[in-house]
C-alpha atoms as a PDB file:
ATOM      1  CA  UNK A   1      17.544  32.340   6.492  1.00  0.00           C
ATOM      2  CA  UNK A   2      18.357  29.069   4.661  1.00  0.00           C
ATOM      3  CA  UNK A   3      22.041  27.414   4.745  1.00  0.00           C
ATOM      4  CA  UNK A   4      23.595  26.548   2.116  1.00  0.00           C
ATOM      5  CA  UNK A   5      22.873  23.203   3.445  1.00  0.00           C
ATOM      6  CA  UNK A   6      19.304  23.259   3.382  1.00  0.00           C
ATOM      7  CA  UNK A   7      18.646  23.949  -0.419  1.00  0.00           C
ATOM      8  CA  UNK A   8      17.187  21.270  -2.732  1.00  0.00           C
ATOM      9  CA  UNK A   9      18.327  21.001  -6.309  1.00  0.00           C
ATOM     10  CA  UNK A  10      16.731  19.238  -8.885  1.00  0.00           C
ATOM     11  CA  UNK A  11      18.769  16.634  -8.553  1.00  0.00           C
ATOM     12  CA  UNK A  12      17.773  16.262  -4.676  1.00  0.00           C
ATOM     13  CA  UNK A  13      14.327  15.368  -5.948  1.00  0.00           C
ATOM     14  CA  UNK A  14      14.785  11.574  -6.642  1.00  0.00           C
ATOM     15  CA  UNK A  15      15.844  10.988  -3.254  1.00  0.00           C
ATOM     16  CA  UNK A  16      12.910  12.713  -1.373  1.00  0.00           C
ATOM     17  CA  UNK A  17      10.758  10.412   0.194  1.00  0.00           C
ATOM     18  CA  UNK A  18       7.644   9.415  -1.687  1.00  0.00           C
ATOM     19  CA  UNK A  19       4.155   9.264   0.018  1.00  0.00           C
ATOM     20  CA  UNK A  20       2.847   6.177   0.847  1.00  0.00           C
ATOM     21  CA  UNK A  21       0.215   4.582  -1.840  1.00  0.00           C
ATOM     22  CA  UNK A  22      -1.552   2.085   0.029  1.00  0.00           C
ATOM     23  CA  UNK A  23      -4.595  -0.412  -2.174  1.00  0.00           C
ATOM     24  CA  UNK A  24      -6.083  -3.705  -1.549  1.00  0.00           C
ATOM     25  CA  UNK A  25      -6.650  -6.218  -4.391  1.00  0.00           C
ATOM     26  CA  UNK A  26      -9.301  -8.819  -3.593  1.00  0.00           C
ATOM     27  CA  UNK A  27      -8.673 -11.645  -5.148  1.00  0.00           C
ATOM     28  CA  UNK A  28     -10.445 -14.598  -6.667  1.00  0.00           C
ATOM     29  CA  UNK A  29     -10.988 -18.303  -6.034  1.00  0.00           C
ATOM     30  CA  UNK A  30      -8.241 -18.972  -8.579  1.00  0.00           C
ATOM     31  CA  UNK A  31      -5.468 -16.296  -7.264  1.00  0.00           C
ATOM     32  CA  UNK A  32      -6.645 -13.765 -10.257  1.00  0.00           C
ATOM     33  CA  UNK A  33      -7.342 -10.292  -8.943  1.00  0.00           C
ATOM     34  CA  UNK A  34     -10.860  -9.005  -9.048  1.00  0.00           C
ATOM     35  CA  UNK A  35     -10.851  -5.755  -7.902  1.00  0.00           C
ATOM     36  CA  UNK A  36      -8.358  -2.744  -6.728  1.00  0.00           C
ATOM     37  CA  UNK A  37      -9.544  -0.568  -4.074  1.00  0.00           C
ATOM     38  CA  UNK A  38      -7.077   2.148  -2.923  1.00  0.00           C
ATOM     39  CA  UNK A  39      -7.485   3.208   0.445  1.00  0.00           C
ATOM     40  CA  UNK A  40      -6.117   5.617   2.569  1.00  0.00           C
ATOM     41  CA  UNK A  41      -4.417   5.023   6.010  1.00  0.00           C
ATOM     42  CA  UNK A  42      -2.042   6.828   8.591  1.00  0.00           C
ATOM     43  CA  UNK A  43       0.802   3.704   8.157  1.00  0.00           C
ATOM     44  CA  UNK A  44       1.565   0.366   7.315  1.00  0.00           C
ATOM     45  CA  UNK A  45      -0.148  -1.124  10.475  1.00  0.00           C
ATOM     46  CA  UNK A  46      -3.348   1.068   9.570  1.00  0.00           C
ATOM     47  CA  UNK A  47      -3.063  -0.272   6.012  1.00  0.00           C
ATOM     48  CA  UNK A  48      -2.979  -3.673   7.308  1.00  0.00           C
ATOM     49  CA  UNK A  49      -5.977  -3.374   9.679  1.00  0.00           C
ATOM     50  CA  UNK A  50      -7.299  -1.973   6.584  1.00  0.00           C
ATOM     51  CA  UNK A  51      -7.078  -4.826   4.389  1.00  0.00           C
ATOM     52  CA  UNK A  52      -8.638  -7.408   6.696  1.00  0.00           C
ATOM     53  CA  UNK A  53     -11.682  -5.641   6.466  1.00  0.00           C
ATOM     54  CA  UNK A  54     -11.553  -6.744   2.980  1.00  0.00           C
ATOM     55  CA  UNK A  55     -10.919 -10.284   3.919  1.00  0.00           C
ATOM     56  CA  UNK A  56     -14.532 -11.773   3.526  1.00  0.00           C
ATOM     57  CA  UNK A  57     -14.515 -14.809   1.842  1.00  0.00           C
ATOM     58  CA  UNK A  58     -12.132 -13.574  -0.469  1.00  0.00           C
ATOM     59  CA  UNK A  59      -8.167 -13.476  -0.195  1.00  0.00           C
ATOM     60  CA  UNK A  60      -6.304  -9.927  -0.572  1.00  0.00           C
ATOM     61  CA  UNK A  61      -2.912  -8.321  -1.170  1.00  0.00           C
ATOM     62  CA  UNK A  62      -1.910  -4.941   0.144  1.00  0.00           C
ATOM     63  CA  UNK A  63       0.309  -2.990  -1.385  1.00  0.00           C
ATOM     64  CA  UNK A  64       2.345   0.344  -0.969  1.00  0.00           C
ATOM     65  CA  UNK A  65       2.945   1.639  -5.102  1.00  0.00           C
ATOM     66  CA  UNK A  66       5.525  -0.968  -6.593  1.00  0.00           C
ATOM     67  CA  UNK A  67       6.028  -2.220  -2.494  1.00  0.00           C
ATOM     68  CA  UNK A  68       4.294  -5.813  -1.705  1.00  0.00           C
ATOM     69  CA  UNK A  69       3.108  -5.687   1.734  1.00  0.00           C
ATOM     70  CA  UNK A  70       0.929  -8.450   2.851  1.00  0.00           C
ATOM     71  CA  UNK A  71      -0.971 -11.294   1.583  1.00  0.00           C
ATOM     72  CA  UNK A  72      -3.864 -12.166   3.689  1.00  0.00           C
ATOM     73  CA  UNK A  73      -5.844 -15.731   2.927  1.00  0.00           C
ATOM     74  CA  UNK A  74      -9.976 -15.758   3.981  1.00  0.00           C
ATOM     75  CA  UNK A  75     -10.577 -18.659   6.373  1.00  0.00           C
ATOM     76  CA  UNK A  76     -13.566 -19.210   4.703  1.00  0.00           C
ATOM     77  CA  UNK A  77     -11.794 -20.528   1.795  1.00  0.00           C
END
């Protein structure tokens, strides 16, 4: 049986948490982004073990929706 307590209202629904909406975008020699690639981990560490793997040659930043994350910079360059 649910409390009174425990009842969402429509106006509880801004406030729940949102799921996480992790991509990479690779970026260019110049800073422009070249790609998007969303990708799908657990957490923000996964995420960010994630978006090494995208690191070759090539600088990324990771992102969570409207959330900056990370930028990562290739050694290469």
């Amino acid at each position: 049986m649910l409390n009174k307590s425990d009842r969402f209202g429509f106006a509880d629904l801004d406030n729940l948490p949102a799921p996480s909406c992790y991509r990479v975008l690779v970026l260019g020699s110049e800073g422009q982004v070249t790609r998007m690639v969303p990708i799908k981990a657990r957490n923000d560490l996964d995420a960010e073990r994630l978006a090494r793997g995208f690191l070759d040659g090539h600088g990324v930043e990771l992102w969570d929706g409207m959330r900056f994350m990370e930028r990562f910079m290739s050694m290469d360059r």
